[in-house]
N, C-alpha and C. Protein backbone atom coordinates (compact mmCIF):
# COMPACT_ATOMS: atom_id res chain seq x y z
N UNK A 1 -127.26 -98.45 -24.15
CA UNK A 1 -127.17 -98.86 -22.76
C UNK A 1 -126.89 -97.63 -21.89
N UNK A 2 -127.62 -97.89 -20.64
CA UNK A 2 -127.37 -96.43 -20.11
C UNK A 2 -126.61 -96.90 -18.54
N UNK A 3 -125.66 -95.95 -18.31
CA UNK A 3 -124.37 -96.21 -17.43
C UNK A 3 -125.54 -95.53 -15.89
N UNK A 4 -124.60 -96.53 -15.02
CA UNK A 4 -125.34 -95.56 -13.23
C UNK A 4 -124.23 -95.09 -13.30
N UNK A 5 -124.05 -93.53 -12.83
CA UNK A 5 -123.33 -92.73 -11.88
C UNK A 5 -122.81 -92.76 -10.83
N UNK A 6 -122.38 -93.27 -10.21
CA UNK A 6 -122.51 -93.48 -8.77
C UNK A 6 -121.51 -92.22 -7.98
N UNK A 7 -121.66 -91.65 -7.11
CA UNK A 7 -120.50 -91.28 -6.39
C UNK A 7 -119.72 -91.61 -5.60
N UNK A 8 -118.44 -91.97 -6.11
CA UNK A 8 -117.16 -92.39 -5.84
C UNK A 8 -116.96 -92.09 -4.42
N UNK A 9 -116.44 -93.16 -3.26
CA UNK A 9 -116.72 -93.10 -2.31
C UNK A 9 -115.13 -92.69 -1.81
N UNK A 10 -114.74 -92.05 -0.66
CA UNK A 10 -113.25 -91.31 -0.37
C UNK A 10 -112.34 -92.44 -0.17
N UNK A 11 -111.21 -92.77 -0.86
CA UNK A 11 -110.21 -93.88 -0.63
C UNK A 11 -110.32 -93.71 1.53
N UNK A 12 -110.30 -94.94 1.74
CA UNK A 12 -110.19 -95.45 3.71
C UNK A 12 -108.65 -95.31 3.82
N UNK A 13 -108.25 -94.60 4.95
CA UNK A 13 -107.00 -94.68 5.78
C UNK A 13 -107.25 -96.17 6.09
N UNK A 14 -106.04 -96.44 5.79
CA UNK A 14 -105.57 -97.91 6.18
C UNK A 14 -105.67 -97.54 8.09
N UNK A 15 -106.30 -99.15 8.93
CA UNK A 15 -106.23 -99.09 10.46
C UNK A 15 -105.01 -99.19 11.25
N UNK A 16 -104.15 -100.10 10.24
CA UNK A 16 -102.35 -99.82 10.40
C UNK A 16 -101.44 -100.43 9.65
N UNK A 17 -100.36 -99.87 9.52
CA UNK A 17 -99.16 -100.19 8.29
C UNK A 17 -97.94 -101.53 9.20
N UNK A 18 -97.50 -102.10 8.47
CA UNK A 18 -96.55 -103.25 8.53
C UNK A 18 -95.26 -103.09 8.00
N UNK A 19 -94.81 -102.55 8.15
CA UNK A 19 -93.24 -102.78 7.33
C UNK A 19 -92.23 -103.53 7.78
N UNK A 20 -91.65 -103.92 6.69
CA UNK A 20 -90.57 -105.11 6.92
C UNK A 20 -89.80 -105.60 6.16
N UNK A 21 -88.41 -105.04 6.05
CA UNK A 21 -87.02 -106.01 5.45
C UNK A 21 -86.48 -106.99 5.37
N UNK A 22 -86.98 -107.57 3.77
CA UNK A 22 -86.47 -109.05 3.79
C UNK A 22 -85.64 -108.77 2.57
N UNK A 23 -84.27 -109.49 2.73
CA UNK A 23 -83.15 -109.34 1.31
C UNK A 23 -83.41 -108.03 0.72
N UNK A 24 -83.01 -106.96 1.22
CA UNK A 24 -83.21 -105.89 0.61
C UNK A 24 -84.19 -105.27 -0.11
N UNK A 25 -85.22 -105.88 0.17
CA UNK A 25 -86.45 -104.98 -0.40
C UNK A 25 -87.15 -104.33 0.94
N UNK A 26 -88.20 -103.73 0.83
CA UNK A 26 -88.72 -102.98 2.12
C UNK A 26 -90.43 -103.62 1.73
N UNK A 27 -91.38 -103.85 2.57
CA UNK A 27 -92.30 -104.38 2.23
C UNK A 27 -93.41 -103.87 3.24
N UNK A 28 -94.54 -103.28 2.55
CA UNK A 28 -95.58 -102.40 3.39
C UNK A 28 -96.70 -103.16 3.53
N UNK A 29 -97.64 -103.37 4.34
CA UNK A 29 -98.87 -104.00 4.10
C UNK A 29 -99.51 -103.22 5.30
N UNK A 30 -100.74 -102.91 4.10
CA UNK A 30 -101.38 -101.64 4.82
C UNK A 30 -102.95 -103.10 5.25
N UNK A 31 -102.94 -102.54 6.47
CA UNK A 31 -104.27 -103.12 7.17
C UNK A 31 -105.92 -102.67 7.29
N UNK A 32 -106.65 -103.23 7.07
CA UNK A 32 -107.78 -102.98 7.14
C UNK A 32 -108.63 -103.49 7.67
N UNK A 33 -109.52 -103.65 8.93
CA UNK A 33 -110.04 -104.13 9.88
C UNK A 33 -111.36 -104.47 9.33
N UNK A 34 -112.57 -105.10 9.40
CA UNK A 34 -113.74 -105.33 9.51
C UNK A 34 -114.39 -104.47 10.75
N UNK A 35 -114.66 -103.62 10.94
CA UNK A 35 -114.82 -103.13 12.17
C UNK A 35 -116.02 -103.94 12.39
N UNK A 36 -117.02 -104.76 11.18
CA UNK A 36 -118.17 -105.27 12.36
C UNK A 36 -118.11 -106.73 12.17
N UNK A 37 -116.93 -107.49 11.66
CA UNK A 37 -117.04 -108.36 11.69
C UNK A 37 -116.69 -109.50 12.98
N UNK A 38 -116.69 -110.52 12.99
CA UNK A 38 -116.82 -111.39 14.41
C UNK A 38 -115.54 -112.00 14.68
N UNK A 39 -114.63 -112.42 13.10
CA UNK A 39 -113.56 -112.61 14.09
C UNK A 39 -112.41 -111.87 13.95
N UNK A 40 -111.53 -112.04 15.13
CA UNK A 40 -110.39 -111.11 15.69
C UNK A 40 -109.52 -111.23 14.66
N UNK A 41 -108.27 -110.07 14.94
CA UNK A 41 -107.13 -109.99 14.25
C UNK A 41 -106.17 -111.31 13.90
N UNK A 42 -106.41 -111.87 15.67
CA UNK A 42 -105.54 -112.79 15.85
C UNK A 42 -105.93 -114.05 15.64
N UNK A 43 -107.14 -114.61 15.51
CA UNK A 43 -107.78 -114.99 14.89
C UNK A 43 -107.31 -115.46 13.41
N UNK A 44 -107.40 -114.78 12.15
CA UNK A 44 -107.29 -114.01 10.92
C UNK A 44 -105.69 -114.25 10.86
N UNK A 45 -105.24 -113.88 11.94
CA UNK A 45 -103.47 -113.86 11.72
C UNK A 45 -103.19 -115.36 11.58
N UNK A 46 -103.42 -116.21 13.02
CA UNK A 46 -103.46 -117.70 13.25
C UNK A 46 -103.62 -118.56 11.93
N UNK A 47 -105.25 -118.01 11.02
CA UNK A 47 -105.27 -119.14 9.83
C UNK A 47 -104.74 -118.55 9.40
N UNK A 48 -103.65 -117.64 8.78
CA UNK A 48 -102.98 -117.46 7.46
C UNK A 48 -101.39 -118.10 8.25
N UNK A 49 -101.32 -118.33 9.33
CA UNK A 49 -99.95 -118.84 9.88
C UNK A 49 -100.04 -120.28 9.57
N UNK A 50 -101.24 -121.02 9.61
CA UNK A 50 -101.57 -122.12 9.35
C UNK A 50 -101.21 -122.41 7.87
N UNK A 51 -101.84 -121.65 7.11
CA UNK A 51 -102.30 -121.89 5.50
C UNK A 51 -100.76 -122.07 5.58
N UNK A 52 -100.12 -121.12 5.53
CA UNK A 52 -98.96 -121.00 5.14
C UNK A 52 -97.56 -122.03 5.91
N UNK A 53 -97.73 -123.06 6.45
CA UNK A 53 -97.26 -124.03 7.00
C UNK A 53 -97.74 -125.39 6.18
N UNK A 54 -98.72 -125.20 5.53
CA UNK A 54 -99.26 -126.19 4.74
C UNK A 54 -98.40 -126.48 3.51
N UNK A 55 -98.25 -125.21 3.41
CA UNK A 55 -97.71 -125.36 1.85
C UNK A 55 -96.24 -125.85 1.29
């Protein structure tokens, strides 16, 4: 079997970082935008505020 090569593409700067202290841990969440996609941040933020009210 013969392998593709590909060249390894440069790790993306995150678009922006989150940090935040809960019970003593420190907690990062690095962001990454769709730059061409259609919907917004807030958008995206809203259903995971949702999902997470469900549960």
């Amino acid at each position: 079997m013969t392998e593709k090569k590909e060249t390894p593409t440069p790790p993306r700067k995150p678009d922006g970082i989150i940090t935040t202290h809960r019970n003593g841990q420190t907690i990062v969440a690095e962001l990454f935008f769709n730059h061409s996609g259609t919907e917004t941040f807030r958008d995206k933020i809203l259903k995971m505020i949702l999902a997470d009210k469900q549960e």
